[in-house]
C-alpha atoms as a PDB file:
ATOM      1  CA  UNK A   1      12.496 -44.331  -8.181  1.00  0.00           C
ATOM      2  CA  UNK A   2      14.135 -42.182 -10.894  1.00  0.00           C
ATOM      3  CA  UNK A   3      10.879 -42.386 -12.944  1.00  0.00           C
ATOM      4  CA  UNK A   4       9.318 -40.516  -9.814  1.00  0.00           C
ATOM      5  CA  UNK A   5      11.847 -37.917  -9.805  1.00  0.00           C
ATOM      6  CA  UNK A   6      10.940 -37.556 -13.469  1.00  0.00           C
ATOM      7  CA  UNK A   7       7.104 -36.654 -12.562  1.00  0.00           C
ATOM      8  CA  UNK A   8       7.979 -34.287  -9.412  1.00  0.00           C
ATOM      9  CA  UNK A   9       9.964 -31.894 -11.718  1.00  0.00           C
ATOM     10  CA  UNK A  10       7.057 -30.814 -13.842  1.00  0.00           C
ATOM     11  CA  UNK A  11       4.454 -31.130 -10.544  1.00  0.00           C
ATOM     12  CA  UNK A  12       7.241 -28.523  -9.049  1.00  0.00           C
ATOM     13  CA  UNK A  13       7.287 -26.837 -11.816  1.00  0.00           C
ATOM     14  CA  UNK A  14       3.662 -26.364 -11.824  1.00  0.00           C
ATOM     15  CA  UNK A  15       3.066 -25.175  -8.413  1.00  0.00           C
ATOM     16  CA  UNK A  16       6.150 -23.037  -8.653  1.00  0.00           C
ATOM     17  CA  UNK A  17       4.509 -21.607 -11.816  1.00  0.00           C
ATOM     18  CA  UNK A  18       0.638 -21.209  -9.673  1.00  0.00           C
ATOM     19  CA  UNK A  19       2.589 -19.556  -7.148  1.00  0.00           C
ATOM     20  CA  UNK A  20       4.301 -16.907  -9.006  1.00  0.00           C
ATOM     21  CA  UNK A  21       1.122 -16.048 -11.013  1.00  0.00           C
ATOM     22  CA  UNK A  22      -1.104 -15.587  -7.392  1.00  0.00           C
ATOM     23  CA  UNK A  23       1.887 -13.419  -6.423  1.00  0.00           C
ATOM     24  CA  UNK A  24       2.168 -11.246  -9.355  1.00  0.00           C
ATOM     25  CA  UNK A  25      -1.209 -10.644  -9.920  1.00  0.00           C
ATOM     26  CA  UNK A  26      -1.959 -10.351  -6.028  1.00  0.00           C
ATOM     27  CA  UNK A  27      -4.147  -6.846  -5.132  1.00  0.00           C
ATOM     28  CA  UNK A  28      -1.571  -3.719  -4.216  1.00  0.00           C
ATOM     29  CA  UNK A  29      -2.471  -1.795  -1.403  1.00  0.00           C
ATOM     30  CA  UNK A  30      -0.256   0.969  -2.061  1.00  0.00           C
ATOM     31  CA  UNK A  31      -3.090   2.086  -4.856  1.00  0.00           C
ATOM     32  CA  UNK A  32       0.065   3.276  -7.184  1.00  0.00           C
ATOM     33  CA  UNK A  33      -0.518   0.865  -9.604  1.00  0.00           C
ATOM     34  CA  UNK A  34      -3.259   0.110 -12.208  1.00  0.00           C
ATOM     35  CA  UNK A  35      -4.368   1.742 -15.251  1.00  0.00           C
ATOM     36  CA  UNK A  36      -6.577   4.237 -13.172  1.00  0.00           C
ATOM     37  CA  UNK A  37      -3.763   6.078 -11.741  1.00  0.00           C
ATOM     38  CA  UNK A  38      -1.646   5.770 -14.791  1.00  0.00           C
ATOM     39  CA  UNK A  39      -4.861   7.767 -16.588  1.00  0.00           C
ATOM     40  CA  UNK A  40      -5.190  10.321 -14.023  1.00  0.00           C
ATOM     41  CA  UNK A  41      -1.117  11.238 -14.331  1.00  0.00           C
ATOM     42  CA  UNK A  42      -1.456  11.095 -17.449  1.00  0.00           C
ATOM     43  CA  UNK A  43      -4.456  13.728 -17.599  1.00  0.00           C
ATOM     44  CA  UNK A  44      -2.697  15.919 -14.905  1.00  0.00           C
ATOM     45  CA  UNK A  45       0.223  16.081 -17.305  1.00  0.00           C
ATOM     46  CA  UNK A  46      -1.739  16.733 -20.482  1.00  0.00           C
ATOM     47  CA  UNK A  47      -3.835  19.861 -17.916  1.00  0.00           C
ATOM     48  CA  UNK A  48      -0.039  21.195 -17.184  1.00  0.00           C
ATOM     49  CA  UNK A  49       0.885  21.325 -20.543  1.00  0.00           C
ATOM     50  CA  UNK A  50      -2.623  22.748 -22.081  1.00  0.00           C
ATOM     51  CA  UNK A  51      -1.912  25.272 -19.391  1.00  0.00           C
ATOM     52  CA  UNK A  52       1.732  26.294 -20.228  1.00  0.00           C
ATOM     53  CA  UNK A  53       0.599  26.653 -23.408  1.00  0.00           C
ATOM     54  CA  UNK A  54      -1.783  28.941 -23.416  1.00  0.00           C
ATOM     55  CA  UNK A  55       0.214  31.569 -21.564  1.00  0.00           C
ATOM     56  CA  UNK A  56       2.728  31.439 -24.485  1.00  0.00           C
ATOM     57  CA  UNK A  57       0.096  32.003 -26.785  1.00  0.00           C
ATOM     58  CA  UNK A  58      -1.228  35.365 -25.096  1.00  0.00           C
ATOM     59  CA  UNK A  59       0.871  38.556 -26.520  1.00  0.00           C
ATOM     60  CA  UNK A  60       3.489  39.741 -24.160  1.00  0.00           C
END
């Protein structure tokens, strides 16, 4: 019986481990995640900047 015990732990272990991975890498509705929307903030804040920019760089 104990060597039984000794096999569930890692079969646990596994399926614990399967289940975790399915949930972390599980499709987000919110669409907030994901490279795409990390590039697109990242060009809107590289457009803000250009833009502050170039009104310093006009003579007052």
């Amino acid at each position: 019986m104990a060597s039984l015990a000794w096999l569930l732990i890692p079969l646990l272990a596994a399926v614990g481990a399967g289940l975790w991975a399915g949930w972390a890498n599980r499709n987000r509705k919110s669409g907030r995640t994901g490279d795409n929307t990390e590039l697109h903030g990242y060009a809107a804040f590289r457009e803000a900047m250009e833009k502050s920019h170039s009104r310093s760089d006009t003579p007052a």
